[in-house]
Protein backbone atom coordinates (compact mmCIF):
# COMPACT_ATOMS: atom_id res chain seq x y z
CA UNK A 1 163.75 96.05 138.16
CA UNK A 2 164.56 93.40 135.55
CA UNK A 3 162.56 90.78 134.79
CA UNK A 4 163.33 87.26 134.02
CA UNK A 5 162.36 85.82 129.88
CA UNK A 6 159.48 83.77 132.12
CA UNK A 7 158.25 86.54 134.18
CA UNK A 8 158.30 88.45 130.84
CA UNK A 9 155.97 85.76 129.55
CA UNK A 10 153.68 85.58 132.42
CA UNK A 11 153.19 89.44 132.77
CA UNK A 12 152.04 89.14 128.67
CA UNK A 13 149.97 86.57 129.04
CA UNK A 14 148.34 87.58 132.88
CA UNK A 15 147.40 91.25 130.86
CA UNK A 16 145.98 90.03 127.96
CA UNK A 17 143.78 88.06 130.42
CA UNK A 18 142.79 91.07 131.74
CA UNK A 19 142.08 92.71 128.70
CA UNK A 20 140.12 89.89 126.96
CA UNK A 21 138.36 89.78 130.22
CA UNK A 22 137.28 93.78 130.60
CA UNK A 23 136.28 93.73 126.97
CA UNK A 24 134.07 90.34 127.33
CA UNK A 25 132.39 92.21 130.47
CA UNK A 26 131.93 95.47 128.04
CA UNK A 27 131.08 93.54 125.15
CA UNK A 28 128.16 95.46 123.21
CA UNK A 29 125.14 93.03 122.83
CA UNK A 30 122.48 93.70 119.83
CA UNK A 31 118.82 93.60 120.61
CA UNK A 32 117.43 95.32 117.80
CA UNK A 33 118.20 96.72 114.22
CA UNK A 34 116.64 100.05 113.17
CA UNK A 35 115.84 101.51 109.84
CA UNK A 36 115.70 105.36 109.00
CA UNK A 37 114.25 106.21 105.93
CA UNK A 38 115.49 109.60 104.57
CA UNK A 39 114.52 111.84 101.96
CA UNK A 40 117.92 113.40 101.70
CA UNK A 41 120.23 111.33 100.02
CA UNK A 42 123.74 111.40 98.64
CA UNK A 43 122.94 112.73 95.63
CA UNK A 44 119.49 115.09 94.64
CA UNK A 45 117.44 116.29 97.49
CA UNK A 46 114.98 113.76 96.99
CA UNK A 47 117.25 110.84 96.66
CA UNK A 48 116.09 108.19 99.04
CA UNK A 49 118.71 106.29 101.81
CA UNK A 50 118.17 103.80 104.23
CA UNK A 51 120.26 104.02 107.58
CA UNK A 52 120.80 100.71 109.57
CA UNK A 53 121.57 101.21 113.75
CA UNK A 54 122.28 98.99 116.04
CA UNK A 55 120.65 99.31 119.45
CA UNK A 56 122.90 98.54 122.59
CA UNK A 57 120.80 95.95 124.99
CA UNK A 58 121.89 97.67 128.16
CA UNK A 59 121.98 101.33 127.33
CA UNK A 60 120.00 101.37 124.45
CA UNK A 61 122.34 103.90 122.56
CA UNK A 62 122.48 103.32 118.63
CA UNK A 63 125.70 102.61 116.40
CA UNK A 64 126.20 102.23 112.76
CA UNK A 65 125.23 98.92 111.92
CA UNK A 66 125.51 99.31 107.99
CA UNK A 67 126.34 101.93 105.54
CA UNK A 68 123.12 103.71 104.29
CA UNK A 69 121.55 102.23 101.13
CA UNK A 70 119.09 103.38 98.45
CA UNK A 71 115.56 103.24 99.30
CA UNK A 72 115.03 101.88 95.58
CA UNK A 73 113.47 105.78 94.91
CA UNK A 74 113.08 108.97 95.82
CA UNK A 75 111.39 111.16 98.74
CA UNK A 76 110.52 107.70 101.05
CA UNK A 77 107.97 108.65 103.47
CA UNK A 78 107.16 105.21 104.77
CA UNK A 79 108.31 102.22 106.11
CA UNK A 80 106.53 98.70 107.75
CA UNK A 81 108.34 95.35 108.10
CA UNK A 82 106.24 91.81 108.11
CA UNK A 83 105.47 90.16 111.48
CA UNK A 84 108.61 88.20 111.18
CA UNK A 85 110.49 90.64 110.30
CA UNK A 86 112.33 88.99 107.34
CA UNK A 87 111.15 91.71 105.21
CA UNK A 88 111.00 95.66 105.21
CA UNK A 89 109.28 97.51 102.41
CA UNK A 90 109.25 101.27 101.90
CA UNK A 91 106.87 103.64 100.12
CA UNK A 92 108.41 106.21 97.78
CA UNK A 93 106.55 109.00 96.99
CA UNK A 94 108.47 110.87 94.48
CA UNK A 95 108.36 107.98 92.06
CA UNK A 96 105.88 106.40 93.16
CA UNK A 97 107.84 102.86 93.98
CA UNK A 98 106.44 100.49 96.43
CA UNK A 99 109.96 98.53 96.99
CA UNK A 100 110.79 95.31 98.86
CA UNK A 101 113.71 94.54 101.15
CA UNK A 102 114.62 91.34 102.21
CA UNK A 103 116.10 91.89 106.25
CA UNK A 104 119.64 89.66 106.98
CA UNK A 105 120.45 88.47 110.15
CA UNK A 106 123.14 91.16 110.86
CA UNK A 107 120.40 93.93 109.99
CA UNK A 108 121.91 94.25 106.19
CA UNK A 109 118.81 94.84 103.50
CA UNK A 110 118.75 93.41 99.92
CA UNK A 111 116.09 94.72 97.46
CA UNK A 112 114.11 92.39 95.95
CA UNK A 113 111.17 93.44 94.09
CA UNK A 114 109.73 96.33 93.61
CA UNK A 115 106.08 98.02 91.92
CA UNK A 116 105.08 101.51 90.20
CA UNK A 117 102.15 102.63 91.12
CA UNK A 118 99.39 103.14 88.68
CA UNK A 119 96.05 101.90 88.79
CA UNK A 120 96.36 101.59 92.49
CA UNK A 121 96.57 105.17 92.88
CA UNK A 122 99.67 107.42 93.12
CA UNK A 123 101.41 109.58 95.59
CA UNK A 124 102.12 107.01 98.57
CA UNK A 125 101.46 108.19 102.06
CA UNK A 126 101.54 105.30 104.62
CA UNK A 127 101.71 101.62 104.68
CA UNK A 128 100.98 98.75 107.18
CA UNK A 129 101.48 94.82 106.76
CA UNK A 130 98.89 92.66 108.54
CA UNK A 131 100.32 90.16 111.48
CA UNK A 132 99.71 86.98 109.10
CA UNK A 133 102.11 88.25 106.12
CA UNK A 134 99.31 88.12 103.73
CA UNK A 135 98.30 91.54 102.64
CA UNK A 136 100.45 95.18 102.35
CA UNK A 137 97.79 98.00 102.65
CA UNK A 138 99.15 101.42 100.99
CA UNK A 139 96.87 104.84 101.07
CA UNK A 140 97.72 107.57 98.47
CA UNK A 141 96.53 110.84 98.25
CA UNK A 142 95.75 110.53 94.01
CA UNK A 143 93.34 108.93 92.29
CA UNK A 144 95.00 106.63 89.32
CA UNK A 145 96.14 109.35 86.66
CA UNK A 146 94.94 112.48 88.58
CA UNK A 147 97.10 114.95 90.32
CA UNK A 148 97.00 118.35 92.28
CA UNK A 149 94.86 119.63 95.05
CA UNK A 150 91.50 117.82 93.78
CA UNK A 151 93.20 114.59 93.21
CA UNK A 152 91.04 112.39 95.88
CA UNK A 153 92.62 109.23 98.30
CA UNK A 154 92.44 105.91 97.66
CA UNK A 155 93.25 102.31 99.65
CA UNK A 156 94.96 99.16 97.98
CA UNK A 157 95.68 95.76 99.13
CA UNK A 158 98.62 93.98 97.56
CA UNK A 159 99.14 90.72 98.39
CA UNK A 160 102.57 89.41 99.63
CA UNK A 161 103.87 85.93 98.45
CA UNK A 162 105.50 83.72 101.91
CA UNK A 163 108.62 84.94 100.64
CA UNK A 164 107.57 88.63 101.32
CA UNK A 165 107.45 89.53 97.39
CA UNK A 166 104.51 92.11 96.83
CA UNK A 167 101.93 90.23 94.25
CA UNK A 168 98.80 92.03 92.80
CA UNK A 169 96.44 94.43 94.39
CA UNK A 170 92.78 93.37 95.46
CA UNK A 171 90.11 93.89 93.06
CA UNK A 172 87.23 95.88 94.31
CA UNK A 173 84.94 95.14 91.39
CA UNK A 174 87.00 96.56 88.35
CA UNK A 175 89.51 98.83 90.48
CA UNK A 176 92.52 98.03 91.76
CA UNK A 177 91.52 100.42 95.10
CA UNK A 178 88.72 101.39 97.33
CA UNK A 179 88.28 104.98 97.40
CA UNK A 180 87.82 107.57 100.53
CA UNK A 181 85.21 109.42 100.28
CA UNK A 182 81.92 110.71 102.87
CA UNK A 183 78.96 109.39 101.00
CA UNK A 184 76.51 112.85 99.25
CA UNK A 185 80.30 114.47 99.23
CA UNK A 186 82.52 114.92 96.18
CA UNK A 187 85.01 112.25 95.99
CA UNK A 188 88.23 114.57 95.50
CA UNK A 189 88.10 115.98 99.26
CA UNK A 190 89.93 113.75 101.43
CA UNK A 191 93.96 114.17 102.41
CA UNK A 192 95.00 110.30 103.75
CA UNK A 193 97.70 110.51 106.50
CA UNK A 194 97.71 107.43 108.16
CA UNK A 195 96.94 103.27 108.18
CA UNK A 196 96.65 100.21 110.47
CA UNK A 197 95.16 97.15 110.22
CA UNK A 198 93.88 95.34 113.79
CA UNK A 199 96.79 92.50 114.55
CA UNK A 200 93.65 89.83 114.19
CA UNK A 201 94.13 90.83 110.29
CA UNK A 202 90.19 91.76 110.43
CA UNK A 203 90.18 95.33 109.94
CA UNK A 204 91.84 98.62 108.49
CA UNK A 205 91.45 101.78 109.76
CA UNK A 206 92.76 104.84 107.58
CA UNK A 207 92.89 108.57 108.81
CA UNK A 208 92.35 111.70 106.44
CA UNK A 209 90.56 115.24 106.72
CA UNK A 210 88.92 117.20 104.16
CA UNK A 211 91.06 119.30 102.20
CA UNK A 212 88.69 122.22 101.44
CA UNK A 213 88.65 122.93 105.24
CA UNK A 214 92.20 124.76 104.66
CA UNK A 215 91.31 125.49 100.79
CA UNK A 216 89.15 128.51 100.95
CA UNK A 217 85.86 127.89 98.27
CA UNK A 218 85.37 123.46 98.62
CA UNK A 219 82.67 122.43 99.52
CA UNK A 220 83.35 121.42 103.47
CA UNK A 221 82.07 117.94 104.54
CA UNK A 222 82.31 119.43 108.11
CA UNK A 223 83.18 122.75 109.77
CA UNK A 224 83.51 121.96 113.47
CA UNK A 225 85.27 118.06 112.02
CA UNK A 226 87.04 117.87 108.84
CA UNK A 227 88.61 114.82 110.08
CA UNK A 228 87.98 111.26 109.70
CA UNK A 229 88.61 107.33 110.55
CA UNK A 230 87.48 105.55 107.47
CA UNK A 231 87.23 101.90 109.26
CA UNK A 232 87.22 98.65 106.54
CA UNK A 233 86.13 94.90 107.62
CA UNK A 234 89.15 92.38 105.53
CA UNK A 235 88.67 88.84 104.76
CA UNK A 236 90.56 86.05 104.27
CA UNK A 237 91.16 86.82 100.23
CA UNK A 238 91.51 90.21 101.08
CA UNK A 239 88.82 92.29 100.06
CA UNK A 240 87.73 95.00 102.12
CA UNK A 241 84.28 96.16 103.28
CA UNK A 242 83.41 99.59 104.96
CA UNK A 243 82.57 99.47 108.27
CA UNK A 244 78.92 100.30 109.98
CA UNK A 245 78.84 104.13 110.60
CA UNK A 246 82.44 104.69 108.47
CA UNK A 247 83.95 107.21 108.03
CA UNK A 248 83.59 108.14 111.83
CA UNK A 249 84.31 111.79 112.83
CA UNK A 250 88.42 112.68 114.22
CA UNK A 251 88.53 116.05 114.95
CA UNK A 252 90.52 118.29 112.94
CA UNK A 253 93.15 117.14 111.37
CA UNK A 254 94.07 113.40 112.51
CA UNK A 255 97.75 112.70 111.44
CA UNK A 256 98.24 109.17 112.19
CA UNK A 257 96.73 106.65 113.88
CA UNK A 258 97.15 102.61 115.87
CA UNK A 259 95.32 99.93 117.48
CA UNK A 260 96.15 97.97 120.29
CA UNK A 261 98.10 94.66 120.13
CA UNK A 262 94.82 93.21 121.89
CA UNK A 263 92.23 94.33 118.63
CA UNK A 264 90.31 96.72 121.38
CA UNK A 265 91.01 99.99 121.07
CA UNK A 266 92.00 102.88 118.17
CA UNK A 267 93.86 105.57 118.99
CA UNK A 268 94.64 109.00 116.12
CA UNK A 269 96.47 112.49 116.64
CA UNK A 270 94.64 115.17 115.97
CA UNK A 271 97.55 117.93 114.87
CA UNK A 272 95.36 120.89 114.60
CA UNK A 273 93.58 120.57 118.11
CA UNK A 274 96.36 118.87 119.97
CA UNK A 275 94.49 115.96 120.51
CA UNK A 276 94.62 112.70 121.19
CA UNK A 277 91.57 111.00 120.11
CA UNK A 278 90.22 107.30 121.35
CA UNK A 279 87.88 104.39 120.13
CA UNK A 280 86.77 101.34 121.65
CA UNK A 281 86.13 98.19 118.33
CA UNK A 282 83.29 97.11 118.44
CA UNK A 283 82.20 94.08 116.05
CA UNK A 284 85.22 93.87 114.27
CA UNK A 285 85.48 96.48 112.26
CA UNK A 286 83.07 99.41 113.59
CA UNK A 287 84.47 102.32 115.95
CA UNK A 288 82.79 104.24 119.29
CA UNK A 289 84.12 107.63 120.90
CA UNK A 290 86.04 106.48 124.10
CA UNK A 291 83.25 108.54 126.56
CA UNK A 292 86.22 110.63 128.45
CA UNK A 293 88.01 111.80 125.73
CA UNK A 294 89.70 113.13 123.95
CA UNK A 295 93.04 114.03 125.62
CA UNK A 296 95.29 116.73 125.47
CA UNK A 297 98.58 116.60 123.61
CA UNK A 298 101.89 118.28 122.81
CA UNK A 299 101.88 121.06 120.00
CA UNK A 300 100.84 119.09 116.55
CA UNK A 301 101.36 115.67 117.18
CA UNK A 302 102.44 113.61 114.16
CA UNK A 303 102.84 109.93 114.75
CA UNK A 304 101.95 107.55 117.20
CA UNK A 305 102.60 104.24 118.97
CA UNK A 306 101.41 101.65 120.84
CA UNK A 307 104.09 99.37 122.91
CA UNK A 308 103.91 95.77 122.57
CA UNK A 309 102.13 95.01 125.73
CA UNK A 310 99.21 97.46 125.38
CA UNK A 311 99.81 99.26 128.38
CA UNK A 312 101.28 102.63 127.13
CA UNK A 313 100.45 105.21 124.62
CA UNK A 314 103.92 107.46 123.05
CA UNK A 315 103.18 110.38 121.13
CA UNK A 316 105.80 112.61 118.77
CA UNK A 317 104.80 115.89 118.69
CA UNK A 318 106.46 118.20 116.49
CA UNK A 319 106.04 121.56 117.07
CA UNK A 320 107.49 121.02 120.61
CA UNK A 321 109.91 118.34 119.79
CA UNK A 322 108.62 115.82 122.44
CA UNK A 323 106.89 112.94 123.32
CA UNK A 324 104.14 112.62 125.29
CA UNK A 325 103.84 109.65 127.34
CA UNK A 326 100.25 107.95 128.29
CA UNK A 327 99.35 104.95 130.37
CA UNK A 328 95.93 102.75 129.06
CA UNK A 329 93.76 101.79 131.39
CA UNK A 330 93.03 97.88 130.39
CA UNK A 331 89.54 97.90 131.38
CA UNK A 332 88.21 101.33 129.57
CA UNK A 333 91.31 101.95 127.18
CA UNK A 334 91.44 105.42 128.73
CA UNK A 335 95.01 107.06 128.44
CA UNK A 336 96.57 109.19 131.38
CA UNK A 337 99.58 110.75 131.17
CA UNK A 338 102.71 109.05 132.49
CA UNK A 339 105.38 111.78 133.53
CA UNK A 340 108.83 111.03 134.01
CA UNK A 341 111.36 111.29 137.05
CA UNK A 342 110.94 115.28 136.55
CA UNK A 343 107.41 115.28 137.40
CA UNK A 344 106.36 115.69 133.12
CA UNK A 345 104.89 114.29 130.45
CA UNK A 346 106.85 115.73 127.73
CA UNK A 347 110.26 114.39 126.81
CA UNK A 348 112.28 116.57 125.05
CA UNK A 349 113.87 115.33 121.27
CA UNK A 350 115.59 116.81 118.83
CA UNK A 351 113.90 118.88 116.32
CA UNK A 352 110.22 117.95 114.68
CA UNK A 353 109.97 114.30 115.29
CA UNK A 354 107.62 112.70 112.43
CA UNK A 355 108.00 109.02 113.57
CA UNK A 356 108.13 106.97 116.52
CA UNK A 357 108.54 103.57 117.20
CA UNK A 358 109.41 101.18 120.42
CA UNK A 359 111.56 98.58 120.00
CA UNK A 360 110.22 95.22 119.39
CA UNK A 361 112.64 92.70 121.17
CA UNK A 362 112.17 93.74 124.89
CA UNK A 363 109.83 96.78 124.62
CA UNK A 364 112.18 98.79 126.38
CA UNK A 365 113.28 101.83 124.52
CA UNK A 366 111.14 104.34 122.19
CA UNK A 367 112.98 106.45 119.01
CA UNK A 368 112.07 108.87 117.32
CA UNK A 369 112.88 110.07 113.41
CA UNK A 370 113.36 113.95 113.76
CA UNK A 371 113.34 115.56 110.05
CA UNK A 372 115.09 118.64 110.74
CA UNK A 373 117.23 117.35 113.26
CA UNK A 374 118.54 114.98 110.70
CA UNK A 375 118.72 112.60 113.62
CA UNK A 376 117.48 109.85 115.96
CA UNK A 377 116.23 110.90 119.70
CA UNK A 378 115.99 107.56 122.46
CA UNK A 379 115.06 106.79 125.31
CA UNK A 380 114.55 104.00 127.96
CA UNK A 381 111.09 103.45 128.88
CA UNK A 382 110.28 102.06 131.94
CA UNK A 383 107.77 99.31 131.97
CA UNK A 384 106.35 99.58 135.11
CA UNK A 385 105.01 103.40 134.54
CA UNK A 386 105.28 103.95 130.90
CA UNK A 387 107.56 107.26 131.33
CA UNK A 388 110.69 107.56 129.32
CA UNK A 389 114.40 108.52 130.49
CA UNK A 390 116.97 109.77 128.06
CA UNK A 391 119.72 107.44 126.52
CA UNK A 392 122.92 107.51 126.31
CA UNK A 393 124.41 109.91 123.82
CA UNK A 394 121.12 110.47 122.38
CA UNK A 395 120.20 111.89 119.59
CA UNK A 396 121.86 110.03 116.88
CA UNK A 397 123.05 111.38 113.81
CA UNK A 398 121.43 110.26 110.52
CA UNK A 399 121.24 110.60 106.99
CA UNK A 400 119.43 114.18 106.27
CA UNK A 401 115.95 114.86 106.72
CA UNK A 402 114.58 111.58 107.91
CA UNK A 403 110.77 110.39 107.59
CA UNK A 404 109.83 107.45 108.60
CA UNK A 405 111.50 104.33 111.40
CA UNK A 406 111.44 100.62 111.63
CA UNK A 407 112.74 98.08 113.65
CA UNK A 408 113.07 94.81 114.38
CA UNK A 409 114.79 92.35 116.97
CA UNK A 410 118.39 90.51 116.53
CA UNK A 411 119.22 87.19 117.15
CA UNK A 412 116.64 85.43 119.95
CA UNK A 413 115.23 87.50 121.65
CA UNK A 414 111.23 87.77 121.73
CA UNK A 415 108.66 90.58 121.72
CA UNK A 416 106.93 90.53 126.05
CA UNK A 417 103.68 89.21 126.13
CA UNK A 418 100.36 91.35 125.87
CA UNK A 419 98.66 91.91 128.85
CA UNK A 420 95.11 91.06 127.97
């Protein structure tokens, strides 16, 4: 069949119709960027990288937004971005760098400042940035020039400049860092894991358990409960105050630790018990047992989250490589578990997820950092029951041995409104 020079013409142009018009219907929309700290770089073991994904709006599958970076050190064990999510800043433990990224539109990082720690303590562990911007709270497991097994914990407040540059720490009297200790105890017995800070900006809460409770010969602060929430009132310039009753008793060993987007509730992991462990706030700063807990867990769970809304509880347990799903009840603050199509709570991931996240444009998928998976686990979460489905392609392949993820939304679209 031959056709004529303006059939030729009109068969060209009719297909690339077509085609334009299949790939405008498959097009690939960005909702979020995330950020996957690693400890295993290109280069030494402990070289630091930063991995940028892209996450799919319909599917929620992740792609290669960016080449990895450096995370401006080595061994990076934690990550937090600011409220607007202009800036990300990452805690290096190796070296001891506290290092600032400023966050392009197209998910691309640029360092911008950086600090050493020294008289603010050394050996980062966690960090969280309050909702206003203002303050960057960092727990490390050494005192300021001390080391070792005996080296104590200590919390510091930097503040952060509108442009997200970190300034000086708070001065508590003539430190630079308010310790953690139980009052009539030594003050070299406490292991920090975790930090929040209340979305109101009014309070920190940091996790940690006794050390000589797996060190045969300390002196125990207690048997049945080395573990504790050390709870600090924050005001406007900064400075912290301990709480009535703090430190308040959490179990064993509480690995990590968040509030509630509505400044009610507390919620830590106990890894040693397989617990989850709740508080209800109460004036401000000062915690209280939730009556009915606490709640059972996967094997050792390690990180935490709370969605966006408040309604639902995600757990990464690593032991099991899972997640354990909750529901909160919004009157009580009560979690119950919230199983999935297969009649479970757990969701399987890849191996030993150590941080967890939901994403913050729609609040409608939850990843997971798995370190010896060397990869990223999703999944969709369904916001009517809080229980989690698979993604497409899931898990993603990362740089090696991640530690900690971040994320935060692309172009305009907004976090879903807390249910009060």
């Amino acid at each position: 069949m031959k056709f004529s020079k303006l059939s030729q013409l009109a068969l060209v142009s009719a297909t690339g119709l077509l085609v334009a018009t299949l790939l405008t219907a498959c097009q690939i929309v960005t909702i979020d960027y995330i950020f996957v700290a690693s400890s295993a770089g290109t280069g030494t073991s402990n070289d630091g990288s930063i991995d940028t994904f892209a996450v799919d709006s319909e599917s929620g599958a992740l792609r290669t937004a960016i080449a990895p970076v450096s995370s401006g050190g080595s061994m990076p064990v934690a990550m937090a971005v600011t409220s607007n999510y202009q800036n990300l800043y990452v805690a290096n433990q190796a070296d001891n760098a506290l290092v600032h990224f400023a966050i392009a539109p197209n998910g691309r990082l640029v360092q911008k400042d950086a600090v050493t720690l020294s008289s603010q303590g050394a050996t980062p562990v966690s960090i969280a940035v309050n909702e206003a911007g203002t303050f960057l709270y960092l727990v490390s497991a050494d005192y300021p020039g001390k080391s070792g097994a005996t080296a104590g914990a200590v919390l510091a407040a930097f503040h952060l400049g509108t442009d997200g540059v970190i300034g000086a720490a708070v001065a508590n009297g003539g430190l630079s860092y308010w310790p953690l200790v139980i009052p009539g105890y030594s003050t070299d017995l406490m292991v920090p894991t975790g930090v929040t800070v209340l979305a109101n900006n009014n309070a920190v809460f940091v996790t940690a358990f006794d050390q000589s409770a797996y060190n045969p010969g300390g002196v125990t602060t207690s048997n049945a409960n080395p573990g504790w929430v050390f709870g600090f009132a924050s005001d406007s310039g900064g400075a912290l105050t301990p709480s009535v009753g703090s430190p308040y008793q959490a179990g064993v060993k509480p690995t990590a630790l968040a509030a509630d987007p509505t400044n009610r509730f507390v919620y830590v992991t106990d890894y040693a018990s397989n617990e989850l462990i709740g508080y209800t706030i109460q004036s401000g700063s000062t915690l209280n047992f939730l009556i009915n807990g606490p709640f059972k867990t996967g094997n050792e769970p390690d990180a935490i989250v709370v969605d966006p809304r408040g309604k639902y509880i995600y757990l990464a347990n690593a032991l099991d490589s899972s997640v354990s799903a909750y529901a909160i009840d919004l009157a009580t603050g009560t979690p119950s578990a919230a199983v999935n199509v297969t009649g479970s709570q757990i969701n399987s991931t890849d191996t030993q997820p150590v941080s967890i996240l939901v994403d913050p444009a729609l609040g409608r998928f939850v990843y997971t950092a798995n370190h010896l998976g060397n990869s990223v686990s999703g999944f969709r979460l369904d916001p009517n029951t809080g229980s989690l489905t698979t993604t497409q392609a899931t898990p993603y392949p990362s740089s090696g041995s991640p530690t900690a993820v971040v994320s935060v939304p692309h172009g305009s679209h907004s976090l879903q409104s807390v249910t009060p």
